[in-house]
N, C-alpha and C. Protein backbone atom coordinates (compact mmCIF):
# COMPACT_ATOMS: atom_id res chain seq x y z
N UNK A 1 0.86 -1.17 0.00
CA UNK A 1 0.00 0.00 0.00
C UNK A 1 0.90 1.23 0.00
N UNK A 2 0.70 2.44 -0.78
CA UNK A 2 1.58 3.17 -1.15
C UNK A 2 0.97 4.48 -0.66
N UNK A 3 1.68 5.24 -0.21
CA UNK A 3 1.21 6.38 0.41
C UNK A 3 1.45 8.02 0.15
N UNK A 4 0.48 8.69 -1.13
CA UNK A 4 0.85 9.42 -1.67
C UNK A 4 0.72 10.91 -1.17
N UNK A 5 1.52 12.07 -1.53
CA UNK A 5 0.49 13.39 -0.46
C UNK A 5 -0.91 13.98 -1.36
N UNK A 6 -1.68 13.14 -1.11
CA UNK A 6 -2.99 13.44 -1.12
C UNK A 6 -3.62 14.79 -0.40
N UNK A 7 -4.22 15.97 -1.21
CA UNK A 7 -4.46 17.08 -0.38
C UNK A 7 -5.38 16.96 0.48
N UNK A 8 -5.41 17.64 1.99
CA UNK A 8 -6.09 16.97 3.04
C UNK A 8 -6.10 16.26 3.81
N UNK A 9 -4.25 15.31 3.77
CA UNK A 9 -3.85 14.22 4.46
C UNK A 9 -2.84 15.08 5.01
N UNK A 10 -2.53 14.53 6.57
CA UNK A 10 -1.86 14.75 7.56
C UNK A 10 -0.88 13.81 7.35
N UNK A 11 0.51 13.61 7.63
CA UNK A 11 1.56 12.50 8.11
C UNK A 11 1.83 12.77 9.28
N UNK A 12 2.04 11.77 10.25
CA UNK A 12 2.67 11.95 11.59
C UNK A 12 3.85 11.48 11.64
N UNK A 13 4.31 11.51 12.66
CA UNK A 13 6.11 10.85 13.00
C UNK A 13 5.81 9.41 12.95
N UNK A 14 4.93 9.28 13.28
CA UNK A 14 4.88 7.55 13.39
C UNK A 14 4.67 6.69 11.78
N UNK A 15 4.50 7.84 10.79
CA UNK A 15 4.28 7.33 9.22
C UNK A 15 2.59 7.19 9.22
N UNK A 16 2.34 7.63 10.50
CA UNK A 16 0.28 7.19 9.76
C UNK A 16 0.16 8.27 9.21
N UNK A 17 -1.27 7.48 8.62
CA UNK A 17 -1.69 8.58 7.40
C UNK A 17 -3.12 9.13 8.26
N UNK A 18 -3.70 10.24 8.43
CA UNK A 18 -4.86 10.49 9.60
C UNK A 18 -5.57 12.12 8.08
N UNK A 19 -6.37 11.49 7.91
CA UNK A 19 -7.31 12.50 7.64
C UNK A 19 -7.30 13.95 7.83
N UNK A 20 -7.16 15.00 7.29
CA UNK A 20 -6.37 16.22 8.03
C UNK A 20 -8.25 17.09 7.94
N UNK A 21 -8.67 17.39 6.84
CA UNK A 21 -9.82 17.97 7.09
C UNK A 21 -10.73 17.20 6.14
N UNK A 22 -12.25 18.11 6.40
CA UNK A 22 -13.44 17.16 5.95
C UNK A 22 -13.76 16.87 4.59
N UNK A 23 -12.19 17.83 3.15
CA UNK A 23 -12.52 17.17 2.17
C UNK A 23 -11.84 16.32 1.81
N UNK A 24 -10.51 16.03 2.70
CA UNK A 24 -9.75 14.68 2.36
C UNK A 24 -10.86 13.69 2.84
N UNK A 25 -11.46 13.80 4.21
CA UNK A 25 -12.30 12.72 4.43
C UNK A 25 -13.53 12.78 3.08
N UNK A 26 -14.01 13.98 2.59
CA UNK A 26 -15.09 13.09 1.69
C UNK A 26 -14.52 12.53 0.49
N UNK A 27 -13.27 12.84 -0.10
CA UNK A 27 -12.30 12.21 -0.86
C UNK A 27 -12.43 10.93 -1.43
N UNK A 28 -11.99 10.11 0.55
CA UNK A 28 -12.36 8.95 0.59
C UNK A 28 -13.22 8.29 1.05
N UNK A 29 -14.55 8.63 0.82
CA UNK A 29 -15.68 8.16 1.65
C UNK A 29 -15.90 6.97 0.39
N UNK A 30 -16.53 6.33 0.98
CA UNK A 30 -16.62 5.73 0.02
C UNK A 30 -16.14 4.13 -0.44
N UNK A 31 -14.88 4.54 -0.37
CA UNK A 31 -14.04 3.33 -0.38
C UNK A 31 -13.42 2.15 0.29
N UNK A 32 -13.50 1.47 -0.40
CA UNK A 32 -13.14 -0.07 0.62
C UNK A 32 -11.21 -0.36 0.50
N UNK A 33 -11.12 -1.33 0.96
CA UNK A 33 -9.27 -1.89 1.43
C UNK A 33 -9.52 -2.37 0.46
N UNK A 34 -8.40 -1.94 -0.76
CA UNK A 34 -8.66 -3.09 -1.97
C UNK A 34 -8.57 -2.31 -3.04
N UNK A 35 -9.02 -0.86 -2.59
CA UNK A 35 -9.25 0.19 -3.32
C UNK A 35 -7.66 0.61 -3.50
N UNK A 36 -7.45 0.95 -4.83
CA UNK A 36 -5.99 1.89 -5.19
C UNK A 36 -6.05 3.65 -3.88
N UNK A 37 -7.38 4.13 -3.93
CA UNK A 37 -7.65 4.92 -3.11
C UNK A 37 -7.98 4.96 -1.99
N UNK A 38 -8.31 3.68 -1.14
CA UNK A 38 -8.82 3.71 0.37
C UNK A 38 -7.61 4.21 0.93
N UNK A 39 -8.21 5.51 2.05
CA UNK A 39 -7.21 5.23 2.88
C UNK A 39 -7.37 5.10 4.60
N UNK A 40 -6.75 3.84 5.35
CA UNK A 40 -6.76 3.17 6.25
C UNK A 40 -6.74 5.05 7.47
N UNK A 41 -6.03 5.90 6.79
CA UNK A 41 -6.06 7.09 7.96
C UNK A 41 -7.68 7.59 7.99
N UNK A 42 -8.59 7.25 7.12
CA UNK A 42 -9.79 7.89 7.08
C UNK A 42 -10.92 6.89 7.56
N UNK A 43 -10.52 5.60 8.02
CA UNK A 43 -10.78 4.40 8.38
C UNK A 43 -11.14 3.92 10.17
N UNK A 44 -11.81 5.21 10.62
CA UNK A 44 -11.86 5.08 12.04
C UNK A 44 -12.13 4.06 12.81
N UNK A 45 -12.75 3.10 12.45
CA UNK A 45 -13.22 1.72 13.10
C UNK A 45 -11.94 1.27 13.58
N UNK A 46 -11.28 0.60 12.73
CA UNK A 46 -10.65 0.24 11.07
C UNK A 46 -11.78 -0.91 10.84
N UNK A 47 -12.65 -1.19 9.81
CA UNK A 47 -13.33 -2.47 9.46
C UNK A 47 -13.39 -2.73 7.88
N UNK A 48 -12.24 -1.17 7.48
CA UNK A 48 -12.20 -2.08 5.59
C UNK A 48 -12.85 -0.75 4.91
N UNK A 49 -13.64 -0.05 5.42
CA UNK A 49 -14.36 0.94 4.56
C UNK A 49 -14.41 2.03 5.31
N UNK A 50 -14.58 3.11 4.31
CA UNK A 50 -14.40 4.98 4.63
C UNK A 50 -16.41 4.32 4.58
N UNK A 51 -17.02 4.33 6.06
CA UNK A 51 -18.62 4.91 5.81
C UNK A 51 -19.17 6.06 6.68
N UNK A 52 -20.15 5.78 6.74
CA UNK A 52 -20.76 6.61 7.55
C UNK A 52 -20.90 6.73 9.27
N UNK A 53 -20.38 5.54 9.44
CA UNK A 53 -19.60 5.54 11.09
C UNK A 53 -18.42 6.63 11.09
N UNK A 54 -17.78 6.16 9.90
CA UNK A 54 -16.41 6.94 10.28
C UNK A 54 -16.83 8.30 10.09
N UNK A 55 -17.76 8.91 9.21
CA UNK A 55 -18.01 10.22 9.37
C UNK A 55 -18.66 10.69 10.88
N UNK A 56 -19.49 9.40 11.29
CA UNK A 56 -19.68 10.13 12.62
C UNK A 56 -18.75 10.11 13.50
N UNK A 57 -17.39 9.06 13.92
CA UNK A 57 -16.49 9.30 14.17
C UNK A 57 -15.73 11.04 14.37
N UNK A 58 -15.95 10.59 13.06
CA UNK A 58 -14.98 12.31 12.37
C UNK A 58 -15.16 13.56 12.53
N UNK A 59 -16.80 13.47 12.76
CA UNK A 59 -17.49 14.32 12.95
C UNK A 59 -16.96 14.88 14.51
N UNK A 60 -17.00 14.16 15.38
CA UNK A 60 -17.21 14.34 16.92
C UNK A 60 -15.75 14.03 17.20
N UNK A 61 -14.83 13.76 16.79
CA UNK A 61 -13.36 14.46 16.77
C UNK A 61 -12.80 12.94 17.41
N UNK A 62 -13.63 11.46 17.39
CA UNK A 62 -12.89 10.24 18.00
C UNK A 62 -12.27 9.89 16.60
């Protein structure tokens, strides 16, 4: 899995990739693990897919 600077993505020291604001997250809404585009930082569960948990996640700042 390859990790590109996508506008809207954060990097940390630790190499994760974390969602930076709400149009990188709608970016990847959408998408599943498997996807050339999912990405696991927009993946709050983690359970495989950018849905609508993770927006409520995202929403409320967990």
């Amino acid at each position: 899995m390859g990790y590109d600077l996508y506008p809207g993505f954060w990097y940390t020291l630790d190499a994760e990739m974390i969602c930076g604001d709400l149009a990188g997250f709608a970016a990847m809404f959408g998408y599943v693990s498997g996807d050339p585009e999912y990405s696991p930082g927009c993946d709050g569960e983690p359970d495989g897919d950018v849905d609508g948990v993770d927006l409520a996640g995202y929403a409320d700042g967990s």
